[in-house]
Structures are given as C-alpha cells and as structure tokens.
C-alpha atoms as a PDB file:
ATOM      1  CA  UNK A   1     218.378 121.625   0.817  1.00  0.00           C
ATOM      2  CA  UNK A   2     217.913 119.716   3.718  1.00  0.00           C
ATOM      3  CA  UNK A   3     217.394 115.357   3.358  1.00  0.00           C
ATOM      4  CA  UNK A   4     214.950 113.878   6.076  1.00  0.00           C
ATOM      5  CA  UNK A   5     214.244 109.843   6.361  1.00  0.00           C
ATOM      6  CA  UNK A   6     210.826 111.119   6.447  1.00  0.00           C
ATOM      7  CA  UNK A   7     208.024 113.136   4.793  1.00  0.00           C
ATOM      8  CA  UNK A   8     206.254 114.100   7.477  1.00  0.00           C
ATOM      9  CA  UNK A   9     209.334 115.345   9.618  1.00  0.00           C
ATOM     10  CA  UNK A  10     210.348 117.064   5.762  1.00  0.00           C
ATOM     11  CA  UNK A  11     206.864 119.224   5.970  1.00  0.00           C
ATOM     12  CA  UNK A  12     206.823 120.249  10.021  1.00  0.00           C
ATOM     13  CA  UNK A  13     210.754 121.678   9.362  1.00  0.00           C
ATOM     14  CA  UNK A  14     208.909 123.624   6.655  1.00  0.00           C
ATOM     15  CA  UNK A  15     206.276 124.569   8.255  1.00  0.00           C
ATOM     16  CA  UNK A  16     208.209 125.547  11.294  1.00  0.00           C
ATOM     17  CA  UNK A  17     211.195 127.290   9.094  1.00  0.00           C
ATOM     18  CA  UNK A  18     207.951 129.570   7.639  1.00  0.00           C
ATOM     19  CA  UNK A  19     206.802 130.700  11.019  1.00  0.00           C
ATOM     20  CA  UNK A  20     210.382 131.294  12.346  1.00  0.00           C
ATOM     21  CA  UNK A  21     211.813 133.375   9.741  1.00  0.00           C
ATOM     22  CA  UNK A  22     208.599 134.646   7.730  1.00  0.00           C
ATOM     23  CA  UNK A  23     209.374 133.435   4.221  1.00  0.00           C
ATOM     24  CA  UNK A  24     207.448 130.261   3.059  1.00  0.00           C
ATOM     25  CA  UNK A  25     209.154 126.555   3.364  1.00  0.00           C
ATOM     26  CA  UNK A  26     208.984 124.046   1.192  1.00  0.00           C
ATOM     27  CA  UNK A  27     209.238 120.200   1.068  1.00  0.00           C
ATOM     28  CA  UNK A  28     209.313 117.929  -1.642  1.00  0.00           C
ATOM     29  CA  UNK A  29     207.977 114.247  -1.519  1.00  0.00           C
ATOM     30  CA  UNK A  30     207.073 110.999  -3.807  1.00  0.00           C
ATOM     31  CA  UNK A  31     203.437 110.705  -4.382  1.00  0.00           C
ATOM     32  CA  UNK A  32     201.354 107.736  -2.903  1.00  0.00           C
ATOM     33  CA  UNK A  33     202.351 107.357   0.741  1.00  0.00           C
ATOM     34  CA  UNK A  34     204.794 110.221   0.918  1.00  0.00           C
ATOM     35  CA  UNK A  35     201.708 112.748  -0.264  1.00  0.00           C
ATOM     36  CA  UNK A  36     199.949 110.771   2.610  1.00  0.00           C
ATOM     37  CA  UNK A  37     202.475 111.587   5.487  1.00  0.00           C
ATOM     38  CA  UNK A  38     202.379 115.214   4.793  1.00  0.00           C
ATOM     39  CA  UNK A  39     199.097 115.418   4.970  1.00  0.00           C
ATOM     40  CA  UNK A  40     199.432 116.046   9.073  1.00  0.00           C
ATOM     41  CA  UNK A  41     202.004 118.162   8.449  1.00  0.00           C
ATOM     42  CA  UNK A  42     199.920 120.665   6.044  1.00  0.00           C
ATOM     43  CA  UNK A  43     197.384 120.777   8.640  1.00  0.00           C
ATOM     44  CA  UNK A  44     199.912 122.101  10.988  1.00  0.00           C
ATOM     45  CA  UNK A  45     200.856 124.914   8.910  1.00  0.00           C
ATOM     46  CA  UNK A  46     197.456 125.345   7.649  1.00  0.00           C
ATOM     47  CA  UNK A  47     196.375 126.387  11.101  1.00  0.00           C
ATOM     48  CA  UNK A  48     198.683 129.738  11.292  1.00  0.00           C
ATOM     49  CA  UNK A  49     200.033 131.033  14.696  1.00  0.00           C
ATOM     50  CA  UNK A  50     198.719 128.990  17.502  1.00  0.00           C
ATOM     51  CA  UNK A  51     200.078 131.493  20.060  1.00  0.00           C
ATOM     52  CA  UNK A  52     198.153 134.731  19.074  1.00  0.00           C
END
C-alpha cells in the first residue's frame, strides 16, 4: 500500500502500475470530492493503450 496527498495522483499510479505490469491497480478514496478527483484519472485508464 502506497499513501498519496492526493486522489487523483492515487488513481494515475494505478492506472499506470496496470499498464506496466499487466495486473489491475487499485486506489482507494473518501467519497464527495475525493470520488471527484479520480474521476480524470478513470478516464485515463479507461482509454487503454494510447501507443498501439
């Protein structure tokens, strides 16, 4: 478990650990505004492999 001062840097580091190593990241965050700054970072791993 890794603590970040920030949701939305919490869910790119997941998103990114999923493409890197191929298993699925996860972050966990309060609702209300910390639901809100993930939101971006869902998108981004929403969106799958940008380089292919």
């Amino acid at each position: 478990m890794i603590r970040t001062r920030h949701e939305q840097g919490a869910g790119f580091m997941a998103a990114t650990y999923g493409r890197l190593i191929g298993k699925a990241g996860a972050c966990l965050a309060a609702l209300g505004p910390g639901a809100a700054n993930r939101v971006t970072a869902a998108g981004y791993a929403a969106t799958g492999d940008a380089d292919e």
